[in-house]
N, C-alpha and C. Protein backbone atom coordinates (compact mmCIF):
# COMPACT_ATOMS: atom_id res chain seq x y z
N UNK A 1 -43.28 35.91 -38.38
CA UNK A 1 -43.74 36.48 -37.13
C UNK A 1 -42.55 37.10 -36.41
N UNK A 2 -42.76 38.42 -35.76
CA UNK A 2 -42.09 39.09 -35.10
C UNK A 2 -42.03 38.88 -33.51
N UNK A 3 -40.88 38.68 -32.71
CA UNK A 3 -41.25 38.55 -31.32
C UNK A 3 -42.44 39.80 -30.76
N UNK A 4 -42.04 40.80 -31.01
CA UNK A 4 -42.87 42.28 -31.09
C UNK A 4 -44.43 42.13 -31.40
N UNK A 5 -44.77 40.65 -32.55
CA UNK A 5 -45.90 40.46 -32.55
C UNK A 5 -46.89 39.48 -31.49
N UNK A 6 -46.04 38.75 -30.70
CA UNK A 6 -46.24 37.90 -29.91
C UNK A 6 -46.48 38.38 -28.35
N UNK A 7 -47.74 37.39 -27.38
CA UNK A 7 -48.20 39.01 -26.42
C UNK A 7 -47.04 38.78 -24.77
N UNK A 8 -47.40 39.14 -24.37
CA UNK A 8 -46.29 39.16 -22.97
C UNK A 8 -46.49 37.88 -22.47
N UNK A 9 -47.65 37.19 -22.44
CA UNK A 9 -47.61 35.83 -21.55
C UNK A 9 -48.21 34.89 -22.77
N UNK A 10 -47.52 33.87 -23.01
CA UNK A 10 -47.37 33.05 -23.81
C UNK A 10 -47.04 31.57 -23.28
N UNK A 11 -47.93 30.70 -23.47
CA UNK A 11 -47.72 29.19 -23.16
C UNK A 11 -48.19 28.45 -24.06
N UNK A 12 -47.98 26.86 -23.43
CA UNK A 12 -48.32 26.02 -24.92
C UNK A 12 -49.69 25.77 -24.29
N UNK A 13 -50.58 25.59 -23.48
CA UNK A 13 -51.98 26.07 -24.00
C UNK A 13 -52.36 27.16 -24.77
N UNK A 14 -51.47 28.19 -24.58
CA UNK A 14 -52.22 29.19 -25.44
C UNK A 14 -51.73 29.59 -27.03
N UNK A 15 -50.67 28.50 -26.99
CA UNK A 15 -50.31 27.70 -28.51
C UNK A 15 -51.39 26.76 -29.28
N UNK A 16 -51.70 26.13 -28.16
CA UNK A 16 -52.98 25.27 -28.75
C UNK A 16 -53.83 25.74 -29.08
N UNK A 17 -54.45 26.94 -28.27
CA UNK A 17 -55.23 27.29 -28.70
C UNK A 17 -55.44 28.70 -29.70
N UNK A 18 -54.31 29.20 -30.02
CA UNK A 18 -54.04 29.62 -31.19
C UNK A 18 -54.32 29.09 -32.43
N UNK A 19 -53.54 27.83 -31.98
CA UNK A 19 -54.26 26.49 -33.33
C UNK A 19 -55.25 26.51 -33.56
N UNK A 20 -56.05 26.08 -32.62
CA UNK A 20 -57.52 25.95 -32.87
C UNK A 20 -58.29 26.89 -33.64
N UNK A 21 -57.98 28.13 -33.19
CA UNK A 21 -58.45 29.60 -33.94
C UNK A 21 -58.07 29.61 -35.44
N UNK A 22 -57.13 29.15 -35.61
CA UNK A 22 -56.84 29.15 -37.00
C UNK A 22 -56.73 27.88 -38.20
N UNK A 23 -56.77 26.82 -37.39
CA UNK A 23 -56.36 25.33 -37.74
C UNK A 23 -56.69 24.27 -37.49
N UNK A 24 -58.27 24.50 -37.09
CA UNK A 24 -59.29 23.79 -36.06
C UNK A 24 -59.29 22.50 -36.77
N UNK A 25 -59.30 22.50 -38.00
CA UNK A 25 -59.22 20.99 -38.70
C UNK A 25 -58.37 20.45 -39.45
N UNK A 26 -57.45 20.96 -39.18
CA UNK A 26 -56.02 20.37 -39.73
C UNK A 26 -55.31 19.34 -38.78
N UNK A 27 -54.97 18.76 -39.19
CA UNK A 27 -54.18 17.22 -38.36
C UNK A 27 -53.10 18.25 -37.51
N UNK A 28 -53.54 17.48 -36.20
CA UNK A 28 -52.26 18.05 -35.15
C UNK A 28 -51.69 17.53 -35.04
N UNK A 29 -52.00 16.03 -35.15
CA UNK A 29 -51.17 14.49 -34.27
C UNK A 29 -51.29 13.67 -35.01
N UNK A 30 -50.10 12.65 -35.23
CA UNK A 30 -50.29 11.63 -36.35
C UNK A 30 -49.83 10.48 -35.12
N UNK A 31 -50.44 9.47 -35.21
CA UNK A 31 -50.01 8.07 -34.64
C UNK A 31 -50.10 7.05 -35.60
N UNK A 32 -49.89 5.89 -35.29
CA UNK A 32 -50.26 4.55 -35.70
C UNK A 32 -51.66 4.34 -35.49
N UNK A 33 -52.06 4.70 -34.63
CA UNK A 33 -53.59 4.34 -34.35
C UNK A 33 -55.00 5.18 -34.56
N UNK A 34 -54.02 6.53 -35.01
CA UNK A 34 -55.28 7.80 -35.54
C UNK A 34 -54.43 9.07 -35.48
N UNK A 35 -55.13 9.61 -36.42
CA UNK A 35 -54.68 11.22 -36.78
C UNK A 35 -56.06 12.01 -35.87
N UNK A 36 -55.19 13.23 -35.07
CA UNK A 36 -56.01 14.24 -34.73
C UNK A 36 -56.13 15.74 -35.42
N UNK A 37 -57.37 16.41 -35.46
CA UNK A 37 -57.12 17.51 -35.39
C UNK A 37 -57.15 18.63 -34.53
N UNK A 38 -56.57 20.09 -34.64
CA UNK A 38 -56.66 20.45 -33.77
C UNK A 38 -57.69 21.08 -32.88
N UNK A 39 -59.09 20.64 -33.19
CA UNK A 39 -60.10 20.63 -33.03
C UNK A 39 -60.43 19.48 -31.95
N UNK A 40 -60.25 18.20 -32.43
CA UNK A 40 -60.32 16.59 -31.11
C UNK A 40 -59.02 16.90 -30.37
N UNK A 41 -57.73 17.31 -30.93
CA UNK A 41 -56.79 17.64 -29.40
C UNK A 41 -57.31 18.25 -28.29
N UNK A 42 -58.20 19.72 -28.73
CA UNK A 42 -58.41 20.37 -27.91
C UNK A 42 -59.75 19.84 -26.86
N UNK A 43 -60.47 19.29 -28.05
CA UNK A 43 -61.74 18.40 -27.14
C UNK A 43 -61.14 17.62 -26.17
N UNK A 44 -60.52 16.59 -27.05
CA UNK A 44 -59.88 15.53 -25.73
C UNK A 44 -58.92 16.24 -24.61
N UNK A 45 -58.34 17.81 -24.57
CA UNK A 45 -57.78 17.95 -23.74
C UNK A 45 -58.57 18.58 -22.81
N UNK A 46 -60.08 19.18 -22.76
CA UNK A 46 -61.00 19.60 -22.01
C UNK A 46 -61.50 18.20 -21.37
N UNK A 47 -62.02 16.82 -22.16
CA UNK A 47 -62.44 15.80 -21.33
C UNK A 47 -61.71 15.53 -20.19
N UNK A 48 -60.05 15.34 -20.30
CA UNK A 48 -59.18 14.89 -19.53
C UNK A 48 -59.25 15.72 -18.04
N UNK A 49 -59.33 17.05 -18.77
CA UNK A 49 -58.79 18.39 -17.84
C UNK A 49 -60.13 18.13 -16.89
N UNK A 50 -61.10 17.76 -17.56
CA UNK A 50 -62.21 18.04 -16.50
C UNK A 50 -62.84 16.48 -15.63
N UNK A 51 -61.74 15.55 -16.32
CA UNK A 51 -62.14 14.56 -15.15
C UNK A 51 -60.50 14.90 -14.46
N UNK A 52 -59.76 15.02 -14.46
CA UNK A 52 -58.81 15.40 -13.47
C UNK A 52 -59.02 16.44 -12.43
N UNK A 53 -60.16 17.47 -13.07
CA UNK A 53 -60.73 18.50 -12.07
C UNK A 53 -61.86 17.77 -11.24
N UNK A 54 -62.30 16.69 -11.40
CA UNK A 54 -63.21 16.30 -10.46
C UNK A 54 -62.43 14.94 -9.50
N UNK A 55 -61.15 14.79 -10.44
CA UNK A 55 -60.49 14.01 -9.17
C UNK A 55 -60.01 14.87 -7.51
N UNK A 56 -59.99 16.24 -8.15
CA UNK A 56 -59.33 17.09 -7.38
C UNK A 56 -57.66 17.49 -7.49
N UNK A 57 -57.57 17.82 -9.07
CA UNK A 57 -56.40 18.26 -9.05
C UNK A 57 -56.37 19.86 -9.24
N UNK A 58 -55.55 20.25 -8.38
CA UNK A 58 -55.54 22.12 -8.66
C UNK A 58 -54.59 22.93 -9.16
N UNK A 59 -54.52 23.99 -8.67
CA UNK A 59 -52.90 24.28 -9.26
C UNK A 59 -51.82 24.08 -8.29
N UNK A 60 -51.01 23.76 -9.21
CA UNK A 60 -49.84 23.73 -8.54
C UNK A 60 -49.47 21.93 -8.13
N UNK A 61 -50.36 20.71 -8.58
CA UNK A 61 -50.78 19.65 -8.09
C UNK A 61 -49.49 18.74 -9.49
N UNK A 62 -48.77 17.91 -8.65
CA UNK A 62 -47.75 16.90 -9.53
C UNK A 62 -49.31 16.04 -10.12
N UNK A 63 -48.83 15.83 -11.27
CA UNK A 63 -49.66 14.72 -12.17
C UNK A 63 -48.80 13.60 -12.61
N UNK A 64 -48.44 12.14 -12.20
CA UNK A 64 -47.65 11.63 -13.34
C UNK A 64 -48.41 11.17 -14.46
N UNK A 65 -47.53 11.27 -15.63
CA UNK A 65 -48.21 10.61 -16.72
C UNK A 65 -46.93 9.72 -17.14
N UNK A 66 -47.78 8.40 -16.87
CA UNK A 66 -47.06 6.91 -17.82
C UNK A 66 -47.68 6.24 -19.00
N UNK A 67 -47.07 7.12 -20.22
CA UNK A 67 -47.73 6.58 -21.13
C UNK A 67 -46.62 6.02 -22.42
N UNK A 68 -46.76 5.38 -23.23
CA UNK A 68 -46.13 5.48 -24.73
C UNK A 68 -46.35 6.98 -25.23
N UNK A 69 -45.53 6.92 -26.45
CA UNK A 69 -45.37 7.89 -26.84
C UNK A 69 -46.69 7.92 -28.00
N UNK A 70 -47.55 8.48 -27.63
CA UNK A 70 -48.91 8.42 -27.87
C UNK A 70 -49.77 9.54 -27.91
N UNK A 71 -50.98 9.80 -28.91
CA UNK A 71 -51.56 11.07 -28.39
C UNK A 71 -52.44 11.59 -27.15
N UNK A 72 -52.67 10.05 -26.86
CA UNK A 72 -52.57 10.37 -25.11
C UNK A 72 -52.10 10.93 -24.24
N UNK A 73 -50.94 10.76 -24.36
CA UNK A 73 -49.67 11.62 -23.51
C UNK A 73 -49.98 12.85 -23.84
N UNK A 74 -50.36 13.33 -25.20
CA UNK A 74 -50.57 14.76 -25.57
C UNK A 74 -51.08 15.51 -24.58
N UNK A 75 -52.15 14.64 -25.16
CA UNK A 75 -53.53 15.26 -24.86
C UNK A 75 -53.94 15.69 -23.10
N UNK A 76 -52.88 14.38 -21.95
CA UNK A 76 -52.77 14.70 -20.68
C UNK A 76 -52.25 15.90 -20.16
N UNK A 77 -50.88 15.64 -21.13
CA UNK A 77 -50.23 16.84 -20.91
C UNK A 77 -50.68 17.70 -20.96
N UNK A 78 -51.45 18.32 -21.87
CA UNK A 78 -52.05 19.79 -21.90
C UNK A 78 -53.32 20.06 -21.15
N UNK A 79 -53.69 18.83 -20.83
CA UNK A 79 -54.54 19.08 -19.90
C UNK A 79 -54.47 18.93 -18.09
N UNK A 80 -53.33 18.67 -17.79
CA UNK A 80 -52.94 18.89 -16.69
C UNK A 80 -51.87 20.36 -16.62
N UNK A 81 -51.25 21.01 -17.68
CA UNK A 81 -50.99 22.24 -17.67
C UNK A 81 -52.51 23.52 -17.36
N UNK A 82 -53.24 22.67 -18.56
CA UNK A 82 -54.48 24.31 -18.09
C UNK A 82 -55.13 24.22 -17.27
N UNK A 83 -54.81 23.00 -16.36
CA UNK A 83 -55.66 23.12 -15.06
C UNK A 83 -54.58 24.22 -13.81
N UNK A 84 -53.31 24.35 -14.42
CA UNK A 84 -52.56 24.75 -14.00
C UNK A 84 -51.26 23.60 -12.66
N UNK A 85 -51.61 22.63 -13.35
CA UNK A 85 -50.54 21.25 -12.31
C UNK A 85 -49.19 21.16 -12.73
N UNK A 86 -49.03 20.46 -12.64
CA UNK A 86 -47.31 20.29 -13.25
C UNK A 86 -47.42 18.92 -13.41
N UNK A 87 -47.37 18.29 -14.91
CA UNK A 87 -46.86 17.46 -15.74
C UNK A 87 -45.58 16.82 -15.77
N UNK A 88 -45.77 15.31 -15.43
CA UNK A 88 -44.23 15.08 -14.96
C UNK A 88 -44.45 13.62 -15.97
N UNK A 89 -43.47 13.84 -17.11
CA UNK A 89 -43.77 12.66 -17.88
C UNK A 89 -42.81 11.06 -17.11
N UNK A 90 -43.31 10.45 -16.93
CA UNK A 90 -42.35 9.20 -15.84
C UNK A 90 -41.88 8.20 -16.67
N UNK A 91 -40.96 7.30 -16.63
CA UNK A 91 -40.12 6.50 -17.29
C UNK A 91 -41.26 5.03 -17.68
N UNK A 92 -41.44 4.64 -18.87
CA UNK A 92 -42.22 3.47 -18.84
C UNK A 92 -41.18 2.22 -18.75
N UNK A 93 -40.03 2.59 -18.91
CA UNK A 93 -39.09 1.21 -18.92
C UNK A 93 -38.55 1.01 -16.98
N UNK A 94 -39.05 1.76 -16.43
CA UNK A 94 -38.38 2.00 -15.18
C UNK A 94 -39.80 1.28 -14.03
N UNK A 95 -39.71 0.49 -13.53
CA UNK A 95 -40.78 -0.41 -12.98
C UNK A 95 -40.69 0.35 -11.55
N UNK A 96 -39.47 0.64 -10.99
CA UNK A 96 -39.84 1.16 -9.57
C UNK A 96 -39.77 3.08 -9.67
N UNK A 97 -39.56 3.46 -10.44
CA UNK A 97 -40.15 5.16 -9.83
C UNK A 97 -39.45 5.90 -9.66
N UNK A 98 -38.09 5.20 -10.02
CA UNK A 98 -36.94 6.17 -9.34
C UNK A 98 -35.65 6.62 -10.16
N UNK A 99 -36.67 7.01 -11.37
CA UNK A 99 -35.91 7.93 -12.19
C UNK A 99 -36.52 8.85 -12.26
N UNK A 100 -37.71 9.91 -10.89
CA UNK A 100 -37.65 10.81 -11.09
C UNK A 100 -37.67 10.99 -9.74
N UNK A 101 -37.15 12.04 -9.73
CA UNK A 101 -36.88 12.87 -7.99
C UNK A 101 -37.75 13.42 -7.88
N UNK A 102 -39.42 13.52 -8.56
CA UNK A 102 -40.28 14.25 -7.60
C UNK A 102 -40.91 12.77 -7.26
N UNK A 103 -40.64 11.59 -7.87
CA UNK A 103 -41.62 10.48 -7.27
C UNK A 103 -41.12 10.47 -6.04
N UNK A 104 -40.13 10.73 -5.56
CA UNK A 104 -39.92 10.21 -3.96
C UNK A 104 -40.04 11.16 -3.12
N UNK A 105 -40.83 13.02 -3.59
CA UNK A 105 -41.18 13.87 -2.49
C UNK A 105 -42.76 13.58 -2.34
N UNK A 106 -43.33 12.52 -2.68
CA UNK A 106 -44.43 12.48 -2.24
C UNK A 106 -45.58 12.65 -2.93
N UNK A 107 -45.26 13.73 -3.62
CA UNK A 107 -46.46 15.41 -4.17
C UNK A 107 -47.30 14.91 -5.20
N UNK A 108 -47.39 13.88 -5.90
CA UNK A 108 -48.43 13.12 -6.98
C UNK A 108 -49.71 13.29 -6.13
N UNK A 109 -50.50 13.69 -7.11
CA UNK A 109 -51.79 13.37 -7.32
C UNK A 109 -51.80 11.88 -8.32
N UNK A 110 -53.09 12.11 -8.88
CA UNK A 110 -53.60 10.91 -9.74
C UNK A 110 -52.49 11.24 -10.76
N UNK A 111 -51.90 9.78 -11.26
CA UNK A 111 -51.17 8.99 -12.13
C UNK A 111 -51.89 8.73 -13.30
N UNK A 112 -51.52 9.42 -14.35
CA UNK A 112 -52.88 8.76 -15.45
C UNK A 112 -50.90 7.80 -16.56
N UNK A 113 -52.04 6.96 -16.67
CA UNK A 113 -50.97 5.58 -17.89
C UNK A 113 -52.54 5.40 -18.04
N UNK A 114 -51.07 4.97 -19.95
CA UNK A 114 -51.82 3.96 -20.93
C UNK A 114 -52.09 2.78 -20.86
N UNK A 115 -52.71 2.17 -21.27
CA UNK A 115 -52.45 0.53 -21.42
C UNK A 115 -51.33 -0.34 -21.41
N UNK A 116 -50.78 0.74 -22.89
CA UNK A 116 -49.56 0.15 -23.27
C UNK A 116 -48.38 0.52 -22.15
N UNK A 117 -48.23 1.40 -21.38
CA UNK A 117 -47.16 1.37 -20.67
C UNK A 117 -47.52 0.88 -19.24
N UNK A 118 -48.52 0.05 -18.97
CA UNK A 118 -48.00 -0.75 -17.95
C UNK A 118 -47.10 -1.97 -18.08
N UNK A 119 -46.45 -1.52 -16.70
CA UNK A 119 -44.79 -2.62 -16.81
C UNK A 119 -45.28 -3.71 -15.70
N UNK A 120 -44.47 -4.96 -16.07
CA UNK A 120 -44.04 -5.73 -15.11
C UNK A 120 -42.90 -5.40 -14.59
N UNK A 121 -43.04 -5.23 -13.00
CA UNK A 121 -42.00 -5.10 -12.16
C UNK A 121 -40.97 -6.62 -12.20
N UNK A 122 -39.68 -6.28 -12.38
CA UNK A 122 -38.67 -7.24 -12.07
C UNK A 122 -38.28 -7.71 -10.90
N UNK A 123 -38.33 -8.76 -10.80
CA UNK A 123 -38.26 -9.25 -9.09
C UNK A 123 -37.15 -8.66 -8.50
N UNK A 124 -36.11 -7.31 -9.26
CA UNK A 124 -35.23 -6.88 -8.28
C UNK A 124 -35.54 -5.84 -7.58
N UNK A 125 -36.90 -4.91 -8.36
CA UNK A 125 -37.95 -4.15 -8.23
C UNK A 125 -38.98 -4.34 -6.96
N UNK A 126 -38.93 -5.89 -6.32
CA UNK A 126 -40.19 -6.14 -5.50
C UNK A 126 -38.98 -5.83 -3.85
């Protein structure tokens, strides 16, 4: 592929969904717990996108996501990009919040975590 072939506005939704057009059932994601293709990425990234749109997230809206490194996380991620938010992946080893400098301007909307990355706070944390 040529840059020359590639169009003026280009993102990784519209990577994904390039995939899809061409690679709808080929494994996108491999975990421990299931292989996707790029067919269920894209499903599961419309479910997400559209209960985050009825939480009321818009553009331009902080999302954190606390997850393992999981196809969860994927799948948030891209679905808080095509809603047009900003994706802020947050520390799961970090119990109070403050390894990222947008947690302390406020600007989060809904927080989506996994299971697996909820932490116990350390009593130096409380």
């Amino acid at each position: 592929m040529k840059i020359s072939d590639l169009p003026l506005h280009y993102n990784c939704v519209s990577i994904l969904e390039h995939n899809l057009d061409r690679r709808a059932d080929k494994i996108a994601l491999y975990s421990l717990e299931r292989e996707m293709t790029f067919r269920q990425v894209s499903q599961e990234v419309n479910q997400v996108g559209n209960a985050l749109k009825k939480l009321g997230v818009r553009i331009g809206d902080y999302v954190a996501i606390l997850s393992l490194d999981l196809p969860e996380w994927v799948t948030s991620f891209f679905a808080v990009l095509k809603l047009g938010g900003v994706a802020v992946g947050m520390n799961t080893k970090d119990a109070t919040g403050s390894s990222s400098g947008v947690s302390r301007t406020g600007k989060f909307c809904p927080a989506m975590m996994s299971r697996d990355s909820m932490i116990q706070p350390s009593p130096s944390a409380w």
